[in-house]
C-alpha atoms as a PDB file:
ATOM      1  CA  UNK A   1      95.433  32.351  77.012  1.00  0.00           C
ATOM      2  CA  UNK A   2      94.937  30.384  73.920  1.00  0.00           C
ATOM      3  CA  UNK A   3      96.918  29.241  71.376  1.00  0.00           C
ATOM      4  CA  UNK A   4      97.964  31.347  68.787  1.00  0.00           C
ATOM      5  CA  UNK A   5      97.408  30.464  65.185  1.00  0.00           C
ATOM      6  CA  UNK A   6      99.655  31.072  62.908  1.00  0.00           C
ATOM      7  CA  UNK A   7      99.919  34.483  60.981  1.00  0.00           C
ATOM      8  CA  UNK A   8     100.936  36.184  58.356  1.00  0.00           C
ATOM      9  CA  UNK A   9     100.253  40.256  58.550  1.00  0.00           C
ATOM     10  CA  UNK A  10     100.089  42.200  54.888  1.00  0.00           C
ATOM     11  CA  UNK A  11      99.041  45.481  53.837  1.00  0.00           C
ATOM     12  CA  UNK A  12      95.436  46.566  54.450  1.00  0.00           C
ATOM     13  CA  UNK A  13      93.623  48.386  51.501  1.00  0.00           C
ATOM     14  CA  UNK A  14      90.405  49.694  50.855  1.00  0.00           C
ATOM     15  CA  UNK A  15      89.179  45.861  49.567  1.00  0.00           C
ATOM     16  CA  UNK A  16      89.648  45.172  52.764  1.00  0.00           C
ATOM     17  CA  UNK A  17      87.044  47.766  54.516  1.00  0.00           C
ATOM     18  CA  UNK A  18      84.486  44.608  55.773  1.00  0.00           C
ATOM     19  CA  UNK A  19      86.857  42.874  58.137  1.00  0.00           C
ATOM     20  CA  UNK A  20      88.298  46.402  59.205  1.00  0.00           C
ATOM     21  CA  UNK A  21      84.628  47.088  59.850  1.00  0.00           C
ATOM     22  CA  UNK A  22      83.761  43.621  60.935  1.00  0.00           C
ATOM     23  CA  UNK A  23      87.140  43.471  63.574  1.00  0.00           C
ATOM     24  CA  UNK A  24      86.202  47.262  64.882  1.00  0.00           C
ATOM     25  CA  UNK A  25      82.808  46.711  65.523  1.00  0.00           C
ATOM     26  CA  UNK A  26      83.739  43.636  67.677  1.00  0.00           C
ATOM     27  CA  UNK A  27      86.483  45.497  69.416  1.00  0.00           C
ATOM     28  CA  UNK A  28      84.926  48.966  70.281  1.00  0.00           C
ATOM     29  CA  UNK A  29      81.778  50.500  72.225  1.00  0.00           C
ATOM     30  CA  UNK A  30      81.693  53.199  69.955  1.00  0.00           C
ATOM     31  CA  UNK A  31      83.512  51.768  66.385  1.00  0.00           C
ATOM     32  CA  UNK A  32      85.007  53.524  63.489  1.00  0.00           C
ATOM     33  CA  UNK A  33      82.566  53.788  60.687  1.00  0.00           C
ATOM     34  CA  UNK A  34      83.237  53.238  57.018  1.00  0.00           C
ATOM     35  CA  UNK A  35      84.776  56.762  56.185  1.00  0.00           C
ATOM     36  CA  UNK A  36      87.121  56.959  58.876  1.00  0.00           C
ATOM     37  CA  UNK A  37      88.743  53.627  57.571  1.00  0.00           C
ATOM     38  CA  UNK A  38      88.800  54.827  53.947  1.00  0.00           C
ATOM     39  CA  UNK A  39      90.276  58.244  55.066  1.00  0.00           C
ATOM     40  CA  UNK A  40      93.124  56.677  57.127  1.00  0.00           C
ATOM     41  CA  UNK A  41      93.832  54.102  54.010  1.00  0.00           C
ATOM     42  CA  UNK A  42      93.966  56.439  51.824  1.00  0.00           C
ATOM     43  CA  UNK A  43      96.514  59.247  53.708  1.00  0.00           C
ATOM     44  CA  UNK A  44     100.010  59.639  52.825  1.00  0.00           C
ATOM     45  CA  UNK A  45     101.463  59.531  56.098  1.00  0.00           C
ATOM     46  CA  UNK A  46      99.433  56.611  57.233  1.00  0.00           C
ATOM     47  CA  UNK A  47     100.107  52.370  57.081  1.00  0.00           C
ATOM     48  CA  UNK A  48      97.527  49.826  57.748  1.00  0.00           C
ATOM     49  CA  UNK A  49      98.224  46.376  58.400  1.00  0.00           C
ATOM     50  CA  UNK A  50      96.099  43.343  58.448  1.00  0.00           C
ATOM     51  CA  UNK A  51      96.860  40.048  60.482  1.00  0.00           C
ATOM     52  CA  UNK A  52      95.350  36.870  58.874  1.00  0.00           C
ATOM     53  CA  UNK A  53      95.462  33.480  60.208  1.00  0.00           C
ATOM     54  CA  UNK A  54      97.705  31.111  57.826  1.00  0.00           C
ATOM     55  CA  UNK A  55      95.124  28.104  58.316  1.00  0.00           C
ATOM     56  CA  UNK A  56      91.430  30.009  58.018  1.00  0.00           C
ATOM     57  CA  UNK A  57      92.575  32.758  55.623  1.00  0.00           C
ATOM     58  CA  UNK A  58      90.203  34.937  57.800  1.00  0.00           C
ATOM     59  CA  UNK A  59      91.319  38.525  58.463  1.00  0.00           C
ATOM     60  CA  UNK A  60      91.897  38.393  62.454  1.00  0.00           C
ATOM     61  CA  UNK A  61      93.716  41.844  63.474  1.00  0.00           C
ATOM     62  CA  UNK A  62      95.009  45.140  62.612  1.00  0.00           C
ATOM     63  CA  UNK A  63      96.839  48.038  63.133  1.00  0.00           C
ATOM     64  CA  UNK A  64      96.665  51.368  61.390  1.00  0.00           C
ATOM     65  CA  UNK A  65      99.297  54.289  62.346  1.00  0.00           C
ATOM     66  CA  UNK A  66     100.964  57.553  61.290  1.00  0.00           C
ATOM     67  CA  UNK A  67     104.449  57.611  60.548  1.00  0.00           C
ATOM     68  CA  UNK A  68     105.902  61.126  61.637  1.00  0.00           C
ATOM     69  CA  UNK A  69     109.068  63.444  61.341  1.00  0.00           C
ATOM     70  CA  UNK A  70     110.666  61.301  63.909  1.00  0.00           C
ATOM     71  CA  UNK A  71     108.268  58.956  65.536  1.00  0.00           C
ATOM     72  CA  UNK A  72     105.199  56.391  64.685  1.00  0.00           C
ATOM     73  CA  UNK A  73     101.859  56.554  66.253  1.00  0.00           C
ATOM     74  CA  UNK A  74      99.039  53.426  66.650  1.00  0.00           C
ATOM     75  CA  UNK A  75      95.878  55.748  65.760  1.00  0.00           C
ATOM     76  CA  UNK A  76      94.384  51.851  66.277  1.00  0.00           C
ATOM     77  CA  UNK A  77      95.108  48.203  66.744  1.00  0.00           C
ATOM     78  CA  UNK A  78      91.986  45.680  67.126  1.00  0.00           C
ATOM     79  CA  UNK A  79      91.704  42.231  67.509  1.00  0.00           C
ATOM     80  CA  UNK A  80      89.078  39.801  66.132  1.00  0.00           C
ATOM     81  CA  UNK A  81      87.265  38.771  70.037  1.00  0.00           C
ATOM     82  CA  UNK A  82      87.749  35.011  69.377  1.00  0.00           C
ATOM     83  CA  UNK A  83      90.998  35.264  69.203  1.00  0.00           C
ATOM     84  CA  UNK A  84      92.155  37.829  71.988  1.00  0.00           C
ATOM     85  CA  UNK A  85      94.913  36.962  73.937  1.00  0.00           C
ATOM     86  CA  UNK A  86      96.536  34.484  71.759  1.00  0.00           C
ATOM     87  CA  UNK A  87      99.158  36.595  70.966  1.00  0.00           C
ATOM     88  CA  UNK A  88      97.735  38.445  67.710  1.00  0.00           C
ATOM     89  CA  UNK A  89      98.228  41.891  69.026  1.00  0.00           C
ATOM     90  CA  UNK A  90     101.894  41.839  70.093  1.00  0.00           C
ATOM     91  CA  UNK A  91     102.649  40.278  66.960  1.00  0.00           C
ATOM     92  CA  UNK A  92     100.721  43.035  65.162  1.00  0.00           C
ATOM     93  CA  UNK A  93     102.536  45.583  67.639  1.00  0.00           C
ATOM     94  CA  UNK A  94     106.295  44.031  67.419  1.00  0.00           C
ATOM     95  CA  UNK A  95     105.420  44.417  63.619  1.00  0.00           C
ATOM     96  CA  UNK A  96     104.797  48.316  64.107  1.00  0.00           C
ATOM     97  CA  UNK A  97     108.155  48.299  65.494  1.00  0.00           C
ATOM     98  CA  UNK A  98     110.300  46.379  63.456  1.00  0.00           C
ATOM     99  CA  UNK A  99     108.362  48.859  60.244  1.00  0.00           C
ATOM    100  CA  UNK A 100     109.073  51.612  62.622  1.00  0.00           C
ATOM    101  CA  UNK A 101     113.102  50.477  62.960  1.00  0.00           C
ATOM    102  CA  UNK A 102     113.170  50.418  59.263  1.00  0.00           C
ATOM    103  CA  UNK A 103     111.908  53.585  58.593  1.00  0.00           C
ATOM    104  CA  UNK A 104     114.426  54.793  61.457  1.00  0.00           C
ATOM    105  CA  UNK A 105     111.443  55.941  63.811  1.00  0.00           C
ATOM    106  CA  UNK A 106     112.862  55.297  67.078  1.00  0.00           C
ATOM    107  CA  UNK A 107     109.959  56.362  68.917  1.00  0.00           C
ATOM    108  CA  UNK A 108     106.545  54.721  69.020  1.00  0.00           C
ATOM    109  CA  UNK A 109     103.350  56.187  71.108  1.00  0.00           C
ATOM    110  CA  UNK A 110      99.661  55.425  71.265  1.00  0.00           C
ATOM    111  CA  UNK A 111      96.775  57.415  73.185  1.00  0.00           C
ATOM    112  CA  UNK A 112      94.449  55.042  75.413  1.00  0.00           C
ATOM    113  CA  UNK A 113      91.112  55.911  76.208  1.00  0.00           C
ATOM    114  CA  UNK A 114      91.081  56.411  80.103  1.00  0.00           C
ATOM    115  CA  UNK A 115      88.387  53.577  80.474  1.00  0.00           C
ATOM    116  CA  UNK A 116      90.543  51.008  78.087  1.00  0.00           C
ATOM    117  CA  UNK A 117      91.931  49.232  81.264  1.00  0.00           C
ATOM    118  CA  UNK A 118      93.187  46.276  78.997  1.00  0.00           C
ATOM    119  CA  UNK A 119      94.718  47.935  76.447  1.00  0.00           C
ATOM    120  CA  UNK A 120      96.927  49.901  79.174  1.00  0.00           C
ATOM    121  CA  UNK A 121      97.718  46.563  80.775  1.00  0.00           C
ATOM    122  CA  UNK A 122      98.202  45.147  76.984  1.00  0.00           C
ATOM    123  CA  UNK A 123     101.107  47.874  76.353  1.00  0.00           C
ATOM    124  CA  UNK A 124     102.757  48.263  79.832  1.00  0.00           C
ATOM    125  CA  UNK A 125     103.526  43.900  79.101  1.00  0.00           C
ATOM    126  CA  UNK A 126     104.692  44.891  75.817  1.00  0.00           C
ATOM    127  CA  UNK A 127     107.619  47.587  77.418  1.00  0.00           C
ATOM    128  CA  UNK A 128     105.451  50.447  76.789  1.00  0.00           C
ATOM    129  CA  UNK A 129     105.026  53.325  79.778  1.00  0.00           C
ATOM    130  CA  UNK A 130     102.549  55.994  80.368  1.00  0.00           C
ATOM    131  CA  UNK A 131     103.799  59.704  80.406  1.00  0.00           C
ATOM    132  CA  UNK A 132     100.670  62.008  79.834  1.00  0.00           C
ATOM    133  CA  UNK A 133      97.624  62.539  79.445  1.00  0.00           C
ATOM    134  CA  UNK A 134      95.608  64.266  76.869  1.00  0.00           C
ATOM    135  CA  UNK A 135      92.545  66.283  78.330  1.00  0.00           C
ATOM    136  CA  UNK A 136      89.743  64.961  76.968  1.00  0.00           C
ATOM    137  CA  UNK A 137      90.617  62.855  74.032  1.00  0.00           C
ATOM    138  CA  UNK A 138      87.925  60.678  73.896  1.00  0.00           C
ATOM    139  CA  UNK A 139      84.887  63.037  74.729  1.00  0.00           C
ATOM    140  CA  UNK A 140      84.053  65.924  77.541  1.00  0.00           C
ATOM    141  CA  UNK A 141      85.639  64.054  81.447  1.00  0.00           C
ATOM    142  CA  UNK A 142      87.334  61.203  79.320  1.00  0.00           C
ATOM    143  CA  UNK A 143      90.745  61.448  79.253  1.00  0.00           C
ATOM    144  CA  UNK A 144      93.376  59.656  77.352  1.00  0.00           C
ATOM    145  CA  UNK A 145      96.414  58.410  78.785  1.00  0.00           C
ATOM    146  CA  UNK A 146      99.915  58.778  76.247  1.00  0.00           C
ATOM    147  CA  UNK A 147     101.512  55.314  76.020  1.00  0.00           C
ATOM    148  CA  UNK A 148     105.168  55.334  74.558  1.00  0.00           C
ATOM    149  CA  UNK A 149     107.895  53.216  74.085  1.00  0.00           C
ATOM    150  CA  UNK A 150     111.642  54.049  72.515  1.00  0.00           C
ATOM    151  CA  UNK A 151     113.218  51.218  70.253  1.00  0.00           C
ATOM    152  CA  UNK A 152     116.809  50.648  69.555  1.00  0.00           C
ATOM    153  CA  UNK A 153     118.576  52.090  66.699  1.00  0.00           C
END
């Protein structure tokens, strides 16, 4: 594991679409394109994040998710490659929570692509458990497992 840099996280807007882009595209087989990102910016229920290392400036994470009735969802969280495991991921996760807390969401769940062996191993470290699956989520035969976690009042 390598050191983590110091970071701030802010709100993610639509200026921001390149290093959305630029962080998916380094993060998934089969990335989110331009519209998807704009979409999720721009719906009412949803919050995107954006983590930024405090010494480069450069845009280094994110997480975008729904906040429900009663509950918050990660739709997606992404790291920049360089900088996996150094911590930028739970920070952008504990930050979910703590917005979560505030917005007196006590629950917090994220589908995981079947094949996504790391992120499962990512969110079982950070207290989250598995509890169902979703027939194929992510395609025909590719499951996706439903990660959840409750938070304290």
């Amino acid at each position: 594991m390598i050191a983590a840099p110091p970071i701030v996280i802010d709100t993610a807007t639509l200026a921001d679409l390149e290093d959305l882009l630029r962080i998916e595209q380094q993060s998934w087989p089969e990335p989110w394109e331009a519209l998807h990102f704009a979409h999720a910016l721009q719906h009412r229920n949803s919050v995107a994040k954006l983590a930024y290392c405090q010494l480069t400036c450069e845009a280094i994470g994110f997480a975008l998710y729904d906040v429900m009735q009663d509950q918050v969802w990660i739709v997606n969280l992404s790291v920049a490659a360089d900088i996996r495991r150094a911590g930028v991921g739970r920070e952008l996760l504990q930050h979910v929570e703590r917005d979560a807390q505030r917005l007196k969401r006590y629950r917090v769940f994220a589908a995981v692509d079947e094949r996504n062996v790391e992120a499962q191993l990512f969110l079982r470290s950070c207290g989250y458990r598995c509890f169902g699956i979703r027939h194929n989520e992510y395609g025909e035969d590719c499951d996706g497992y439903i990660f959840g976690r409750r938070l304290d009042a």
